[in-house]
C-alpha atoms as a PDB file:
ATOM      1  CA  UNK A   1     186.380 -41.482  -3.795  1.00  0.00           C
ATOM      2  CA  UNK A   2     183.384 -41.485  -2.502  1.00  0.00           C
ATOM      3  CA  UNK A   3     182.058 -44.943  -3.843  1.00  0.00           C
ATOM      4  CA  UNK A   4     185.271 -46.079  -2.014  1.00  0.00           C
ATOM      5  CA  UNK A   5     183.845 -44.886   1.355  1.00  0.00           C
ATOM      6  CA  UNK A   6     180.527 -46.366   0.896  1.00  0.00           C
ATOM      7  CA  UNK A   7     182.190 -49.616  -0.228  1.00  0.00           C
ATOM      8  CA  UNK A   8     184.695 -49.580   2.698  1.00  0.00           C
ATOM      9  CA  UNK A   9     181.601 -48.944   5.108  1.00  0.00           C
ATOM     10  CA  UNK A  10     179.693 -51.614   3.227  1.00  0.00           C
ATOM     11  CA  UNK A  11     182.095 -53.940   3.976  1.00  0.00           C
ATOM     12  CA  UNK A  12     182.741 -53.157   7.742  1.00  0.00           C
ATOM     13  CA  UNK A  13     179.012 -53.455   8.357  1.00  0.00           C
ATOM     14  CA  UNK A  14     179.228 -57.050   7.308  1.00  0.00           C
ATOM     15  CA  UNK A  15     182.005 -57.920   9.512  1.00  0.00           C
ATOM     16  CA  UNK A  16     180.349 -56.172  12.696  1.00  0.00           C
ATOM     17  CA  UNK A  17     178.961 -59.040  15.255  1.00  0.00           C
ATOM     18  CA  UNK A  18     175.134 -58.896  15.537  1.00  0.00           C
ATOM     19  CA  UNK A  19     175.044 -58.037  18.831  1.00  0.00           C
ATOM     20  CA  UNK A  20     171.220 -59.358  19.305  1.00  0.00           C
ATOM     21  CA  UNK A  21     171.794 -62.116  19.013  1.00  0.00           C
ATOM     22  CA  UNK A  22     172.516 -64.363  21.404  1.00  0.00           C
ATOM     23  CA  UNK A  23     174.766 -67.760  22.673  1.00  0.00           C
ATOM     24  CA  UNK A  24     173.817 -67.755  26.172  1.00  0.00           C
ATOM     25  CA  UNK A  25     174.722 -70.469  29.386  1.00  0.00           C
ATOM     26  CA  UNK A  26     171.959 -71.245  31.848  1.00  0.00           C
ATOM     27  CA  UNK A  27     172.429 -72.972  34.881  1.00  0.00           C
ATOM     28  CA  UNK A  28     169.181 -75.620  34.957  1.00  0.00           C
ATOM     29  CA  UNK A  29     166.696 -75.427  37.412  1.00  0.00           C
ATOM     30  CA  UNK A  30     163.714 -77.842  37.430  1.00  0.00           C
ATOM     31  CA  UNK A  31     161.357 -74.976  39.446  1.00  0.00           C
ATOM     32  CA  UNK A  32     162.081 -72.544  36.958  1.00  0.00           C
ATOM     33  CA  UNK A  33     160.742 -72.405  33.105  1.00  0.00           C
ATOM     34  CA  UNK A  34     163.778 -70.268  30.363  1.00  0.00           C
ATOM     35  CA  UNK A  35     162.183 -68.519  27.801  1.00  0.00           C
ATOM     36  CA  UNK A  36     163.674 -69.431  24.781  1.00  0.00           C
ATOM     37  CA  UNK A  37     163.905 -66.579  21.387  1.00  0.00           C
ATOM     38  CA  UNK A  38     163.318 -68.145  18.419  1.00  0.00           C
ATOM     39  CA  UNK A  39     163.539 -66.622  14.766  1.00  0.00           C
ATOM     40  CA  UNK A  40     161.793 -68.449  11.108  1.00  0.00           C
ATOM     41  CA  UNK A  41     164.114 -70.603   8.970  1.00  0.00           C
ATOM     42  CA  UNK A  42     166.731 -70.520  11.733  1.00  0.00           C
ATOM     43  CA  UNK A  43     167.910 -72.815  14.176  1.00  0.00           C
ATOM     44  CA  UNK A  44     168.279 -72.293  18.424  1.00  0.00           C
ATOM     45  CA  UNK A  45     170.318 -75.507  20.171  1.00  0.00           C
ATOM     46  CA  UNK A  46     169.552 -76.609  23.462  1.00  0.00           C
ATOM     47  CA  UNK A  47     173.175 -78.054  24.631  1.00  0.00           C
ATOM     48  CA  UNK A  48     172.641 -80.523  27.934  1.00  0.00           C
ATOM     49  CA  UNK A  49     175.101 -81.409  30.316  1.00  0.00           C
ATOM     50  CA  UNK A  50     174.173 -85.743  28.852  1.00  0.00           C
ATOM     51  CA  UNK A  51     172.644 -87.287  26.566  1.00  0.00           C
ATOM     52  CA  UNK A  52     168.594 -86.401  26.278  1.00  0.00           C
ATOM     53  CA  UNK A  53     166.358 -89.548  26.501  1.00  0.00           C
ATOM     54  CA  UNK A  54     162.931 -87.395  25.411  1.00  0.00           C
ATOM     55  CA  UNK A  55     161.303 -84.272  24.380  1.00  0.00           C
ATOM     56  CA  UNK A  56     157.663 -83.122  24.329  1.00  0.00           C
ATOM     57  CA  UNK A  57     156.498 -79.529  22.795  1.00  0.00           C
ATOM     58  CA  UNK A  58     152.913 -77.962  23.091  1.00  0.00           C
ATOM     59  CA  UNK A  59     152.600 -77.417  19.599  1.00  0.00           C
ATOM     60  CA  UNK A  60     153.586 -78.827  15.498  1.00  0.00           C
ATOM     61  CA  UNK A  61     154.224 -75.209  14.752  1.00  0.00           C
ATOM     62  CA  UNK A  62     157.728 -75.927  16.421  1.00  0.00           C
ATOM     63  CA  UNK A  63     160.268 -78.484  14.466  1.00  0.00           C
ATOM     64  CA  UNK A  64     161.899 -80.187  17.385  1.00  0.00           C
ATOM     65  CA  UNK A  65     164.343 -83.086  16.962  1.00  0.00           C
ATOM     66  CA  UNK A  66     167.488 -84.098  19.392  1.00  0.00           C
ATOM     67  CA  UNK A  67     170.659 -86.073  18.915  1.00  0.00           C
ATOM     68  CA  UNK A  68     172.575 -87.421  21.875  1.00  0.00           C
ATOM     69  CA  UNK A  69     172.638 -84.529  24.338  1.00  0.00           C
ATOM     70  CA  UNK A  70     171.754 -81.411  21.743  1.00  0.00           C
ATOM     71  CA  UNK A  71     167.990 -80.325  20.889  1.00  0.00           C
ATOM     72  CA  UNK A  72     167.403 -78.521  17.865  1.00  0.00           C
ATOM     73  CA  UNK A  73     164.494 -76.089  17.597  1.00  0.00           C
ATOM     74  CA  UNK A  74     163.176 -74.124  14.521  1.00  0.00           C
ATOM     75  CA  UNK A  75     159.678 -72.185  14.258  1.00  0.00           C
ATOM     76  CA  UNK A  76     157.659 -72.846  10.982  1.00  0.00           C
ATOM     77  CA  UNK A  77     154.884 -69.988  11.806  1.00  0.00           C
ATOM     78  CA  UNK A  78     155.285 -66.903  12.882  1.00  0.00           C
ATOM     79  CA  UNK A  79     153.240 -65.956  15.926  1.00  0.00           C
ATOM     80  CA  UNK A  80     152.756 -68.938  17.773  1.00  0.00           C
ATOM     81  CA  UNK A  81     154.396 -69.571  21.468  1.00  0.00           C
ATOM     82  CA  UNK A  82     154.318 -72.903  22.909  1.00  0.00           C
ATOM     83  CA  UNK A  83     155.958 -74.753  25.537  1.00  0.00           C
ATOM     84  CA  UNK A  84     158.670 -77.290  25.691  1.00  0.00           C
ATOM     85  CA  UNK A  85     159.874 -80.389  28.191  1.00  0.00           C
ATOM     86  CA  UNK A  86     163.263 -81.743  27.982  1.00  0.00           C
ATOM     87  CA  UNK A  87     163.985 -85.235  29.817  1.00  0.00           C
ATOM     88  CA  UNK A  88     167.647 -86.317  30.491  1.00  0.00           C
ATOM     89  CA  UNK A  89     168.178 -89.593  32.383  1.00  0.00           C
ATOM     90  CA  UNK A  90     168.663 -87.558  35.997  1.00  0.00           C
ATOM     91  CA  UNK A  91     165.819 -84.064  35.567  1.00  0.00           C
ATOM     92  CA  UNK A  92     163.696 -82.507  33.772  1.00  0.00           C
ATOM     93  CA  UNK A  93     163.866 -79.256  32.328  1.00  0.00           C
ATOM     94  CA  UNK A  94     161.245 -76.649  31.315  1.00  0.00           C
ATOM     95  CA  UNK A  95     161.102 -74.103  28.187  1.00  0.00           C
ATOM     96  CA  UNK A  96     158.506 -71.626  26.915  1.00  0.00           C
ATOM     97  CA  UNK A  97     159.370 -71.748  23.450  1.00  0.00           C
ATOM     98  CA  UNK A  98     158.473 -67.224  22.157  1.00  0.00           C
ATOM     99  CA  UNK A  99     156.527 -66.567  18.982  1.00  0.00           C
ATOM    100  CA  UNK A 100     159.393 -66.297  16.162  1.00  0.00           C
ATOM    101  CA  UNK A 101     160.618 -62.138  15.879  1.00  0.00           C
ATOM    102  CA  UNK A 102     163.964 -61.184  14.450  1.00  0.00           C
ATOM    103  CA  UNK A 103     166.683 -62.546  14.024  1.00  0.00           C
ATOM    104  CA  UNK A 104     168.839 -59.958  15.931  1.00  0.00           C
ATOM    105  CA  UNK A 105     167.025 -60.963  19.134  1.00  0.00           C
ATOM    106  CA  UNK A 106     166.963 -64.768  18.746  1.00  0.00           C
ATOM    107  CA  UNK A 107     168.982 -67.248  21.268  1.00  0.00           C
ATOM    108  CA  UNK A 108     171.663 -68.945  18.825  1.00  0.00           C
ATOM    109  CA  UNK A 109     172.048 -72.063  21.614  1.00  0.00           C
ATOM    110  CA  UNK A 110     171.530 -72.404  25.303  1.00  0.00           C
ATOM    111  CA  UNK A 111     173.906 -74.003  26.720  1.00  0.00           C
ATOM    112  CA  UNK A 112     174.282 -75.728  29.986  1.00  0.00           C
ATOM    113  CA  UNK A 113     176.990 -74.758  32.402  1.00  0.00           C
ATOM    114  CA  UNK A 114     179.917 -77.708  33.033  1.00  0.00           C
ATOM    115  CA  UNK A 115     179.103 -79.208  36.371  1.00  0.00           C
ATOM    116  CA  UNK A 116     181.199 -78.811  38.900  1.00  0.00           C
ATOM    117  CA  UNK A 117     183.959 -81.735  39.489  1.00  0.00           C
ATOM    118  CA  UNK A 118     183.262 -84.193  42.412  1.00  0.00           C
ATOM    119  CA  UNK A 119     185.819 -83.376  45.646  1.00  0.00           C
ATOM    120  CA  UNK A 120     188.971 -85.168  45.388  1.00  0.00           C
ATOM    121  CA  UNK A 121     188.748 -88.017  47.607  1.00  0.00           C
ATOM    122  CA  UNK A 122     191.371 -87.356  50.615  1.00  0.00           C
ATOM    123  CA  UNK A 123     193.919 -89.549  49.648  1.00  0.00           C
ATOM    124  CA  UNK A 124     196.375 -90.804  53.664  1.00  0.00           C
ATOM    125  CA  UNK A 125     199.924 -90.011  53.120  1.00  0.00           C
ATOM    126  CA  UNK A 126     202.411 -93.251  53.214  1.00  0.00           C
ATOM    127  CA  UNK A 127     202.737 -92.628  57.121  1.00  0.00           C
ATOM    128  CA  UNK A 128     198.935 -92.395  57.733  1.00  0.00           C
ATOM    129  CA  UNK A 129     197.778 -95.821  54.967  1.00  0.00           C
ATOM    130  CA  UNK A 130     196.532 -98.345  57.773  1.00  0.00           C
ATOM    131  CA  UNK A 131     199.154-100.546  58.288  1.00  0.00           C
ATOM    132  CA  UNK A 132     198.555-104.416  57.492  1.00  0.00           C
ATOM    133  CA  UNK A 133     200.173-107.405  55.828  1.00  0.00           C
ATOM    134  CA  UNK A 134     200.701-107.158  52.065  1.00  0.00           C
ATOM    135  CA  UNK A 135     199.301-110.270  49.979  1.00  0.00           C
ATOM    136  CA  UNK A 136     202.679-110.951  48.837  1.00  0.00           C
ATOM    137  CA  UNK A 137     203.817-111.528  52.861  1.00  0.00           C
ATOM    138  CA  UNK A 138     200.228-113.738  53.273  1.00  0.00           C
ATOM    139  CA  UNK A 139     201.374-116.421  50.999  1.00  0.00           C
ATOM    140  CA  UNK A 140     205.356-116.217  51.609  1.00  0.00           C
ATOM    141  CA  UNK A 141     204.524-116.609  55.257  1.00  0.00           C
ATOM    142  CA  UNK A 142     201.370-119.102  55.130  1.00  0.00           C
ATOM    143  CA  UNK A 143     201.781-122.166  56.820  1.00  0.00           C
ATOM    144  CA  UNK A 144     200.176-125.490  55.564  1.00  0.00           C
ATOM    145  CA  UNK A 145     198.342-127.086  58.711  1.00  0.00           C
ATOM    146  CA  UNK A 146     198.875-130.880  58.445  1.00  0.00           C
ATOM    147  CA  UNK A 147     196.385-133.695  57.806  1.00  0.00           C
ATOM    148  CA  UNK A 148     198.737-136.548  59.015  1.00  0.00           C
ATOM    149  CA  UNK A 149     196.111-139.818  59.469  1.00  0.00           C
ATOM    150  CA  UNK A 150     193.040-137.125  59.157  1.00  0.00           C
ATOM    151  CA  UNK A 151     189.814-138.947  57.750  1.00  0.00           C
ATOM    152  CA  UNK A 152     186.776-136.851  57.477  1.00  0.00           C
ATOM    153  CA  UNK A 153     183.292-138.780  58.663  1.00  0.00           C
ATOM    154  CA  UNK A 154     181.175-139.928  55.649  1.00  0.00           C
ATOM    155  CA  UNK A 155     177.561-138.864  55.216  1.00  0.00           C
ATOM    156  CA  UNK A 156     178.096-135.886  57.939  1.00  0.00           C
ATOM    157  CA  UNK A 157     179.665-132.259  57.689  1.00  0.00           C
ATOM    158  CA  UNK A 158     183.409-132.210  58.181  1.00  0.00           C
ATOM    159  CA  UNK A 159     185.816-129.104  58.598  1.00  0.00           C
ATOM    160  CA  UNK A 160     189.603-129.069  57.111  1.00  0.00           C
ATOM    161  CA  UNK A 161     192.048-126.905  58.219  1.00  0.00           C
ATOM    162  CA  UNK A 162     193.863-125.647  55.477  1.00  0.00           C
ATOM    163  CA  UNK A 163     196.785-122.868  56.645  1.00  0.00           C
ATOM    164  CA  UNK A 164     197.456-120.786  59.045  1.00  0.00           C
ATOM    165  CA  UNK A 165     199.261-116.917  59.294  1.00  0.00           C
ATOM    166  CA  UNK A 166     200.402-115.105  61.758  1.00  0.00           C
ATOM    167  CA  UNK A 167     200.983-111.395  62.001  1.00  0.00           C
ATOM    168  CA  UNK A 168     202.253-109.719  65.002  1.00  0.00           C
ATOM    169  CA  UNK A 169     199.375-110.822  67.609  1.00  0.00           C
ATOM    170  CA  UNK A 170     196.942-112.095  65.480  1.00  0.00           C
ATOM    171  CA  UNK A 171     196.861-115.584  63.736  1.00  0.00           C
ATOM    172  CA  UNK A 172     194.283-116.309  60.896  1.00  0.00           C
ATOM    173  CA  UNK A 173     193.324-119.971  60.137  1.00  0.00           C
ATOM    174  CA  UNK A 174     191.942-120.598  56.293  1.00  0.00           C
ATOM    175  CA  UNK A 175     189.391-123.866  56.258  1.00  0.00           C
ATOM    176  CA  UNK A 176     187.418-125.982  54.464  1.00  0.00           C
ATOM    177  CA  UNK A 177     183.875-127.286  55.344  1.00  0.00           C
ATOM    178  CA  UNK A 178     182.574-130.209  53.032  1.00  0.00           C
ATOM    179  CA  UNK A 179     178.861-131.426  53.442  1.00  0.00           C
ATOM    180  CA  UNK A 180     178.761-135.020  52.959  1.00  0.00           C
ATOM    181  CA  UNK A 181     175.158-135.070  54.795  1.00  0.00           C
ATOM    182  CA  UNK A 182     171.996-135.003  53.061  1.00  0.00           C
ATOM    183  CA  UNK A 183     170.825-131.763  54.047  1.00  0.00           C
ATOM    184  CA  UNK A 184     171.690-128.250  53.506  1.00  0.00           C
ATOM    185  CA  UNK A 185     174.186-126.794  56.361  1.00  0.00           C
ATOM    186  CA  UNK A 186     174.826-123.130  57.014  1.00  0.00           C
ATOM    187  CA  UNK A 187     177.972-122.419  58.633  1.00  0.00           C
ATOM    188  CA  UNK A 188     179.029-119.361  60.787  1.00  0.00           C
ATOM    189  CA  UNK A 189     182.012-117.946  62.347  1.00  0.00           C
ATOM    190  CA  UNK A 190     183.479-120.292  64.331  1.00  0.00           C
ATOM    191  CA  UNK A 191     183.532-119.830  68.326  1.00  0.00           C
ATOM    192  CA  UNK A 192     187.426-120.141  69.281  1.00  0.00           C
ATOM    193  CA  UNK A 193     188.839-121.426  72.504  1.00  0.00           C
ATOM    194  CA  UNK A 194     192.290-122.415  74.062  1.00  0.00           C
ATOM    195  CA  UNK A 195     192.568-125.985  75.485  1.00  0.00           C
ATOM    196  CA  UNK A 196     194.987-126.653  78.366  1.00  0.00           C
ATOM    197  CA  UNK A 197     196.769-129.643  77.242  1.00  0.00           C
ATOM    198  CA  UNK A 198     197.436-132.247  80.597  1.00  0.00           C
ATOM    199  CA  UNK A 199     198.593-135.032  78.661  1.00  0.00           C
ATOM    200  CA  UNK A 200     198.976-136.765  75.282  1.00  0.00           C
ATOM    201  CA  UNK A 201     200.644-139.730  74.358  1.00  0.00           C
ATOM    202  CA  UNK A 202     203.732-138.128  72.420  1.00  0.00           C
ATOM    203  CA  UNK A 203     205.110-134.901  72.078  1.00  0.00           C
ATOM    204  CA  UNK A 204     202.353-131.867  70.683  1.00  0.00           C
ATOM    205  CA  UNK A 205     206.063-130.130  69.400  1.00  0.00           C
ATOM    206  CA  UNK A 206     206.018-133.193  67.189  1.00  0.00           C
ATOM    207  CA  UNK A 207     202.757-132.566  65.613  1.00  0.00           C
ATOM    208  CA  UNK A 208     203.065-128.744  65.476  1.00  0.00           C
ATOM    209  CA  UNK A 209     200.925-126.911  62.936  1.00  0.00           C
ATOM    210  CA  UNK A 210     198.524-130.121  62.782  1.00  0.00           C
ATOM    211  CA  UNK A 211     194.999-130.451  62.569  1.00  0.00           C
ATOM    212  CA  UNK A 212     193.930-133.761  65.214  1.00  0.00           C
ATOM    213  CA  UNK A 213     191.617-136.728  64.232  1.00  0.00           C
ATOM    214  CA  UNK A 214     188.636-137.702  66.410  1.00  0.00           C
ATOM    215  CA  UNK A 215     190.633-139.787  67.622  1.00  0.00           C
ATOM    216  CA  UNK A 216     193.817-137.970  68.580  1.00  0.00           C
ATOM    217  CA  UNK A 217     191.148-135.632  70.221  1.00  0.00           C
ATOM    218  CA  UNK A 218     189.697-138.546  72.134  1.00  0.00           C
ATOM    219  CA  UNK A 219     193.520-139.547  73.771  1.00  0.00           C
ATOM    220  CA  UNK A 220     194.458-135.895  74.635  1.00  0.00           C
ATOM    221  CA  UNK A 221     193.980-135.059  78.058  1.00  0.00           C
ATOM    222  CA  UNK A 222     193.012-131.302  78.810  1.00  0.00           C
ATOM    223  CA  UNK A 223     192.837-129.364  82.029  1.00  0.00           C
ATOM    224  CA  UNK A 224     190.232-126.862  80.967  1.00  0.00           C
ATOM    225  CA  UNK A 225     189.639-124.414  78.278  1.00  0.00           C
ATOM    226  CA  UNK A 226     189.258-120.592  77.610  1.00  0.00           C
ATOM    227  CA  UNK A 227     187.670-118.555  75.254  1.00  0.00           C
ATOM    228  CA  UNK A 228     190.275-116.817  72.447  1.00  0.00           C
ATOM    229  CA  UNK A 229     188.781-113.232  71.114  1.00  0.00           C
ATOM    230  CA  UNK A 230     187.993-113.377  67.244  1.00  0.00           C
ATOM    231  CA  UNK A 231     188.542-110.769  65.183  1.00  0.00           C
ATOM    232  CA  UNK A 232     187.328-111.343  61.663  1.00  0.00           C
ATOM    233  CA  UNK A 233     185.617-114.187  60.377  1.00  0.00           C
ATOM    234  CA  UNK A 234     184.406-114.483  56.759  1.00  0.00           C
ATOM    235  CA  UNK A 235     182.817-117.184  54.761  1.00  0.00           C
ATOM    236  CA  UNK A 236     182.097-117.697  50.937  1.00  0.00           C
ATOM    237  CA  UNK A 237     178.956-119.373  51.035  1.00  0.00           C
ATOM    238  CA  UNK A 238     176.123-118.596  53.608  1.00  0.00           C
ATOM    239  CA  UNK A 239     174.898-122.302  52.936  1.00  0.00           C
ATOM    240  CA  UNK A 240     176.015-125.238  51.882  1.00  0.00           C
ATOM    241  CA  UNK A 241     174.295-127.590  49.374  1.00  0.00           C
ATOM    242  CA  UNK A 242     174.659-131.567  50.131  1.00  0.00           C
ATOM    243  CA  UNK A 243     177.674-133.062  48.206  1.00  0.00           C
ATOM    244  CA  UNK A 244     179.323-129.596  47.874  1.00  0.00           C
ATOM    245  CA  UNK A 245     182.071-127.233  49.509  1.00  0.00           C
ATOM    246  CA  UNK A 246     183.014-123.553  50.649  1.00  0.00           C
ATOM    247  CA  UNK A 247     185.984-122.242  52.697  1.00  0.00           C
ATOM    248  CA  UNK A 248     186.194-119.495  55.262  1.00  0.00           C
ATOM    249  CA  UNK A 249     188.950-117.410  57.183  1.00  0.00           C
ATOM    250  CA  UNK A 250     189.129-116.602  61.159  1.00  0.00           C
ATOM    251  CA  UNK A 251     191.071-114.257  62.361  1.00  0.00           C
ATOM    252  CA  UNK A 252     192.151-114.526  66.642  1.00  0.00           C
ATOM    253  CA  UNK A 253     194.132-112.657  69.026  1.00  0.00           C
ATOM    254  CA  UNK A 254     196.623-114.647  70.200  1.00  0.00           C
ATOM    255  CA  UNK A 255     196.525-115.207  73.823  1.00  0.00           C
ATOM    256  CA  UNK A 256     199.095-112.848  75.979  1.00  0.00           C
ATOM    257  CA  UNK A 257     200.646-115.537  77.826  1.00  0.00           C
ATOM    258  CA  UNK A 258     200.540-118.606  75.692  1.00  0.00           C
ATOM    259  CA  UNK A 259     202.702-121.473  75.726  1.00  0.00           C
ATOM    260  CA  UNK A 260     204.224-123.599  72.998  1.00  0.00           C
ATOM    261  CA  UNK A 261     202.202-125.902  71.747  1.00  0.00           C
ATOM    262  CA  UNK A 262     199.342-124.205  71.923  1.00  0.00           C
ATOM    263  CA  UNK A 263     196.473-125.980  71.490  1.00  0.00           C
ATOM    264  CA  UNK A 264     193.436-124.667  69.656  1.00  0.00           C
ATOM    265  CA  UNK A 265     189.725-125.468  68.809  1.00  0.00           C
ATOM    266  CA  UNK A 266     187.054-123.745  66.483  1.00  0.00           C
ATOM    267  CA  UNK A 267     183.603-124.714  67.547  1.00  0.00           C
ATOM    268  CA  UNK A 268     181.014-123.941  64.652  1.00  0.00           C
ATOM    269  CA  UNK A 269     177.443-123.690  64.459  1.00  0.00           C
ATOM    270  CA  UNK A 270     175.980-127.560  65.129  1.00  0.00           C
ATOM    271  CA  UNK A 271     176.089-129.483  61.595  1.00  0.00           C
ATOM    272  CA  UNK A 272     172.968-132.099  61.050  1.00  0.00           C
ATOM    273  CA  UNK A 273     174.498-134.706  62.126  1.00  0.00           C
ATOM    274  CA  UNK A 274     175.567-133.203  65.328  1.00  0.00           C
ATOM    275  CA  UNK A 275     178.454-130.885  67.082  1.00  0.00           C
ATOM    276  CA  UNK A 276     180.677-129.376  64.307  1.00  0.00           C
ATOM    277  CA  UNK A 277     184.701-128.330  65.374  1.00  0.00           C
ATOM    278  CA  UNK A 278     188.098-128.889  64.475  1.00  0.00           C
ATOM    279  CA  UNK A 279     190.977-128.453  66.505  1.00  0.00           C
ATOM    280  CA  UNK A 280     194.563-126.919  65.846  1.00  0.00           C
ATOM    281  CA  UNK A 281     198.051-127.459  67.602  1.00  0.00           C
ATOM    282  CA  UNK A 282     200.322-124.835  66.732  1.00  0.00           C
END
């Protein structure tokens, strides 16, 4: 009976934790330097929050090696305390690596604490989302401007109106500027202004939603102009290359108190070969 006891006790002691020893998580501070247990013939892992790009200890005594975002570290002498760096691609951390004691008081692994997730971005309810047109509505909607008789000047820098979209007061014209000239041209947002049509030799309804030739510009008789507020202008290409192309979008607010057809013209920057604009009857 007694043997029993002693067996039964034996075999109890063996399933008891060993409370020394230790699997501990420390948040990382680069001003501060952990002390680190170590014990011979046994291992203590260093568990980072990513992957480690380098390592450095004081002394060979120490068997250091690392594998993605885990450093391994196992004494080889007894009696020997050293210190050890740890790089990972955003700090740097700091250890003093303890002569090797027993294996009750040793740290098993250090590990890192999870970092906290990022805040949630505020996300607008459906009511609050900015309210604009849907790319879908853009090219249901778009309008093809007209080239009827339209011939572009060669050698020189030439603008093509493309299409035009309207929604609710503001009207956004897509273009074209080709650089037929010889030398580099950088466009900008164009200037936009209203011309007071006093006379043209047919109908503007007729030619609605048409870009005019030089010389439909040269027969149309205006009684002063005003300036149209833009509000967005965007351009591919910052400058254009001789023989070669880029297209832009400007946005207006529609004048108040327009009339039908109205009649407008973007002035851009001045081309090489002289003034640069195209002009618009809606």
């Amino acid at each position: 009976m007694r043997r029993f006891w002693i067996s039964l006790l034996a075999m109890a002691a063996l399933s008891w934790p060993a409370w020394g020893q230790k699997v501990e998580i420390r948040r990382p501070d680069r001003g501060q330097i952990l002390h680190i247990q170590t014990a011979l013939n046994h291992l203590t892992v260093l568990e980072m929050n990513e992957p480690v790009s380098n390592v450095a200890v004081g002394s060979p005594v120490f068997k250091v090696e690392w594998r993605e975002n885990r450093v391994f570290v196992e004494p080889t002498e007894p009696n020997v305390a050293t210190n050890l760096f740890v790089w990972t691609a955003s700090a740097r951390f700091n250890y003093e690596l303890d002569p090797a004691g027993a294996v009750g008081e040793m740290d098993f692994a250090i590990d890192q604490p999870v970092p906290d997730p990022p805040p949630a971005k505020s996300v607008l309810a459906p009511s609050a989302m900015p309210e604009g047109p849907k790319a879908t509505q853009v090219l249901l909607d778009s309008k093809p401007v007209r080239t009827d008789g339209l011939r572009l000047g060669k050698k020189r820098v030439g603008v093509l109106l493309n299409e035009t979209f309207q929604y609710k007061d503001q009207l956004f014209i897509r273009f074209t500027i080709l650089n037929e000239s010889k030398q580099p041209y950088a466009p900008g947002t164009p200037q936009v202004v209203a011309v007071n049509p006093q006379r043209y030799r047919e109908s503007l309804y007729a030619i609605s939603n048409s870009q005019l030739s030089d010389k439909d510009i040269a027969r149309l008789k205006t009684n002063g102009q005003f300036p149209v507020e833009v509000v967005k202008g965007e351009i591919r290409s910052a400058r254009v290359e001789p023989g070669h192309e880029t297209v832009g979008i400007v946005g207006i607010k529609l004048p108040e108190a327009h009339g039908a057809p109205l009649v407008l013209r973007l002035v851009f920057p001045p081309a090489p070969g002289g003034p640069l604009s195209a002009t618009l009857v809606l």
